[in-house]
Protein backbone atom coordinates (compact mmCIF):
# COMPACT_ATOMS: atom_id res chain seq x y z
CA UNK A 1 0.00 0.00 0.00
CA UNK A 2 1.36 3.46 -0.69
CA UNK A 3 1.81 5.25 1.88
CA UNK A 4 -0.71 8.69 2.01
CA UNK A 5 0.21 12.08 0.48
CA UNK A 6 0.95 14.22 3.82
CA UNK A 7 0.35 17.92 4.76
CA UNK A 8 1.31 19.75 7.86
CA UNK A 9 -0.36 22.80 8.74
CA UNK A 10 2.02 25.77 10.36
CA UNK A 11 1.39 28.29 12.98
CA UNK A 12 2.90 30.09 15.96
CA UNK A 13 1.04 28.65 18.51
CA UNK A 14 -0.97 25.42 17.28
CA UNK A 15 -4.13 26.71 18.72
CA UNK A 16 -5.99 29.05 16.23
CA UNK A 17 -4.82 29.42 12.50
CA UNK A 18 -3.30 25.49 11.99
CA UNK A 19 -5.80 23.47 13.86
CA UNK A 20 -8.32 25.60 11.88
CA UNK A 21 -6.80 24.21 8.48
CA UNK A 22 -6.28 20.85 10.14
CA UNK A 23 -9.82 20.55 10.59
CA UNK A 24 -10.90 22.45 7.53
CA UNK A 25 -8.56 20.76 5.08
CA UNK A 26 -9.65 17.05 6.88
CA UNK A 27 -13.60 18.05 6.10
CA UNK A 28 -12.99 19.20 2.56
CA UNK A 29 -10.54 16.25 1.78
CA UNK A 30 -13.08 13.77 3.22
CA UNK A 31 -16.21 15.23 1.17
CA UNK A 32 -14.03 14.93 -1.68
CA UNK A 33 -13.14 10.90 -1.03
CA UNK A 34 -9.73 12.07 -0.43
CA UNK A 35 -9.43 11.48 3.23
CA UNK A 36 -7.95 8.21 2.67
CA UNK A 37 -5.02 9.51 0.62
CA UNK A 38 -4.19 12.25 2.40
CA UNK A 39 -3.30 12.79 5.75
CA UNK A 40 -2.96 16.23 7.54
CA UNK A 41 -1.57 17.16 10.93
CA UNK A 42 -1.26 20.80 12.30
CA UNK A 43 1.51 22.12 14.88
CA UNK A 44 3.13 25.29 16.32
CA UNK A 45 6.55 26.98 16.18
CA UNK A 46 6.19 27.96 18.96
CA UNK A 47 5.87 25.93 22.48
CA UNK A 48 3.68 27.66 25.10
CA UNK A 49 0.81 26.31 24.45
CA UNK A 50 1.86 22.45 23.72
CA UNK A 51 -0.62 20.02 25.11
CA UNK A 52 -3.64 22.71 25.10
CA UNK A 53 -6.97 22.55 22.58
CA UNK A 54 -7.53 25.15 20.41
CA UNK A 55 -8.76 28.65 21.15
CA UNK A 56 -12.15 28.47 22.22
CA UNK A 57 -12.98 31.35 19.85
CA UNK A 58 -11.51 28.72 16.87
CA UNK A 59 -13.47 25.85 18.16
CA UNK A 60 -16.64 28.16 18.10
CA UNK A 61 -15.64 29.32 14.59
CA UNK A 62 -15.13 25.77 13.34
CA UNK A 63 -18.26 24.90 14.80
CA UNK A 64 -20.88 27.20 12.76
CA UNK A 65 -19.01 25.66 9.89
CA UNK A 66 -19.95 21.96 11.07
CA UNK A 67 -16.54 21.31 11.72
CA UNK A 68 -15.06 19.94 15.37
CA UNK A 69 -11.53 20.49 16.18
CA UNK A 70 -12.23 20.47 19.86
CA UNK A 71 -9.96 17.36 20.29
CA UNK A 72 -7.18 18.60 18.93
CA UNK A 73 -4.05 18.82 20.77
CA UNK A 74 -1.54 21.75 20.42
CA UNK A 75 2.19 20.22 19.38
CA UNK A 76 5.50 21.57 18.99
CA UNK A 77 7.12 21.71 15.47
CA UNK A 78 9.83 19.39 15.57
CA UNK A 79 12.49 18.71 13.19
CA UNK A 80 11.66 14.55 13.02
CA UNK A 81 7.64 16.71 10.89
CA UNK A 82 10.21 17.52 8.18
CA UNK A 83 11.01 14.02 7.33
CA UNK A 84 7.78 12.75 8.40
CA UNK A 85 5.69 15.03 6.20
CA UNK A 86 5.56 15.82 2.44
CA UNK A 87 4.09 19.08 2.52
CA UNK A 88 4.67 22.17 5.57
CA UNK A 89 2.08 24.69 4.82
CA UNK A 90 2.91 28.26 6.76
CA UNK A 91 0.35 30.48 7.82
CA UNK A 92 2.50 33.50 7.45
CA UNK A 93 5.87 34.51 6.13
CA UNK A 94 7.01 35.08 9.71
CA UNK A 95 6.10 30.78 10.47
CA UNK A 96 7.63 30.31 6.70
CA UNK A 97 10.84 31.65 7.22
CA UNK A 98 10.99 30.21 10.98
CA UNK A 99 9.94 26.72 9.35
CA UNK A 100 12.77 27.28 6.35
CA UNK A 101 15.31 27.87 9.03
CA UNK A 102 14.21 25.08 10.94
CA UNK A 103 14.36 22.59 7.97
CA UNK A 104 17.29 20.16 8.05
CA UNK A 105 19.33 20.03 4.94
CA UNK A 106 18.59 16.60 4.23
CA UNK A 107 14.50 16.48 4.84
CA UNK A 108 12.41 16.13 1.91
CA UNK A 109 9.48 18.13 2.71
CA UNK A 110 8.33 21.52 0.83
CA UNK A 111 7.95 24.54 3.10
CA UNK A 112 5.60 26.79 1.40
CA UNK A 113 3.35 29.35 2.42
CA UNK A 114 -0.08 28.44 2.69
CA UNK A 115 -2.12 30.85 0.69
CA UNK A 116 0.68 30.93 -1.84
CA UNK A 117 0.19 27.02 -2.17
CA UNK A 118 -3.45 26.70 -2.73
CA UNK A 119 -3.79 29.32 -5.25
CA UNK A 120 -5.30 31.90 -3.18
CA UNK A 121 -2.48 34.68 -3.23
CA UNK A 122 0.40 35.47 -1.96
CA UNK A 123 -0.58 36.74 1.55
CA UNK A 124 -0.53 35.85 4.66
CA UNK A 125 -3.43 34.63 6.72
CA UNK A 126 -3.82 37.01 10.26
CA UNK A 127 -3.49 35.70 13.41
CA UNK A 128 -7.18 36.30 14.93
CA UNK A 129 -5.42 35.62 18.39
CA UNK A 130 -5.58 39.32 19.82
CA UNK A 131 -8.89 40.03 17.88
CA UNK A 132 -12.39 39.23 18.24
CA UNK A 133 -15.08 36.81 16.62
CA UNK A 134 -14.90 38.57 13.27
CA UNK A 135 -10.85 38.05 13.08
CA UNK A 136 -11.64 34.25 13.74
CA UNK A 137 -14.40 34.36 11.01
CA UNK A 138 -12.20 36.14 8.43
CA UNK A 139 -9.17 33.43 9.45
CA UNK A 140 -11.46 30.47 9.23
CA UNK A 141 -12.34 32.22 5.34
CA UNK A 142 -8.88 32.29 3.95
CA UNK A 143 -8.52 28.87 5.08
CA UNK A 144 -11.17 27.45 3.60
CA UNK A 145 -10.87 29.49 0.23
CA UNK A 146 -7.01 27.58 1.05
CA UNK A 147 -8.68 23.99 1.81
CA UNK A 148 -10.82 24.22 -1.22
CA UNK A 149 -7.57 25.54 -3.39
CA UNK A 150 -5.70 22.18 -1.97
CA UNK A 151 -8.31 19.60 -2.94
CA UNK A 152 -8.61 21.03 -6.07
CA UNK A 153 -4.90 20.59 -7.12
CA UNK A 154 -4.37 17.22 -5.51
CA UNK A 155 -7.81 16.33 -7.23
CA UNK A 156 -5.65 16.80 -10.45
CA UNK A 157 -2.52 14.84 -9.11
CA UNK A 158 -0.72 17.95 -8.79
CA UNK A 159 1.42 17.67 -5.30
């Protein structure tokens, strides 16, 4: 059996922005029959929040969109998710260029920026931490415009 086609999904702290895109990414993937194929993970640069769910503001988010990422667990990125993992999707440049510096010269994975990747722009998507309801709304809509971007290309084999 081959093994599945894997994406990682980049933040700072693994509890807004990249459990959004886990979760996002895993319910467009799975209404497109791809869920088997693909597998998708989500961590943080950064480590103060390791171990936590997301923000409850994401997990509200999610919600109205029918999608539960209340049992996800926050993670650390760590330099083993380079090997492990054919695809590192960044929410912003600041997580890109952390993730490029982080990226041993041997691993195989592509560090790319999220947006960039799924054919939404090259921008970044804004960290609705510090904001309000509306910052997690317009967060959860990049991603998804992002989600939908991904299944689309790997729908045409292009990875």
């Amino acid at each position: 059996m081959t093994r599945p086609f894997s994406i990682l999904m980049v933040c700072l702290g693994n509890i807004c922005r990249s459990p959004t895109a886990e979760g996002v990414l895993r319910a467009r993937l799975a209404a497109a029959g791809l869920d088997k194929r693909v597998r998708v993970d989500s961590v943080g640069t950064g480590d103060s929040h390791v171990g936590c769910a997301p923000d409850p503001r994401a997990i509200e988010c999610a919600q109205r969109h029918d999608i539960d990422i209340a049992g996800l667990r926050a993670r650390r990125l760590q330099y083993e998710d380079f090997d492990e993992f054919d695809l590192i999707l960044c929410a912003d440049r600041t997580i890109l260029h952390e993730a490029r510096v982080r990226k041993p010269r041997t691993a195989h994975a592509d560090v790319e920026l999220l947006l960039d990747w799924a054919g939404v722009g090259n921008k970044d998507v804004p960290d609705p931490y510090y904001g309000s309801a509306r910052d997690f709304e317009r967060a959860f809509r990049l991603i998804d415009a992002a989600a939908a971007g991904i299944v689309a290309r790997l729908s045409e084999g292009r990875h």
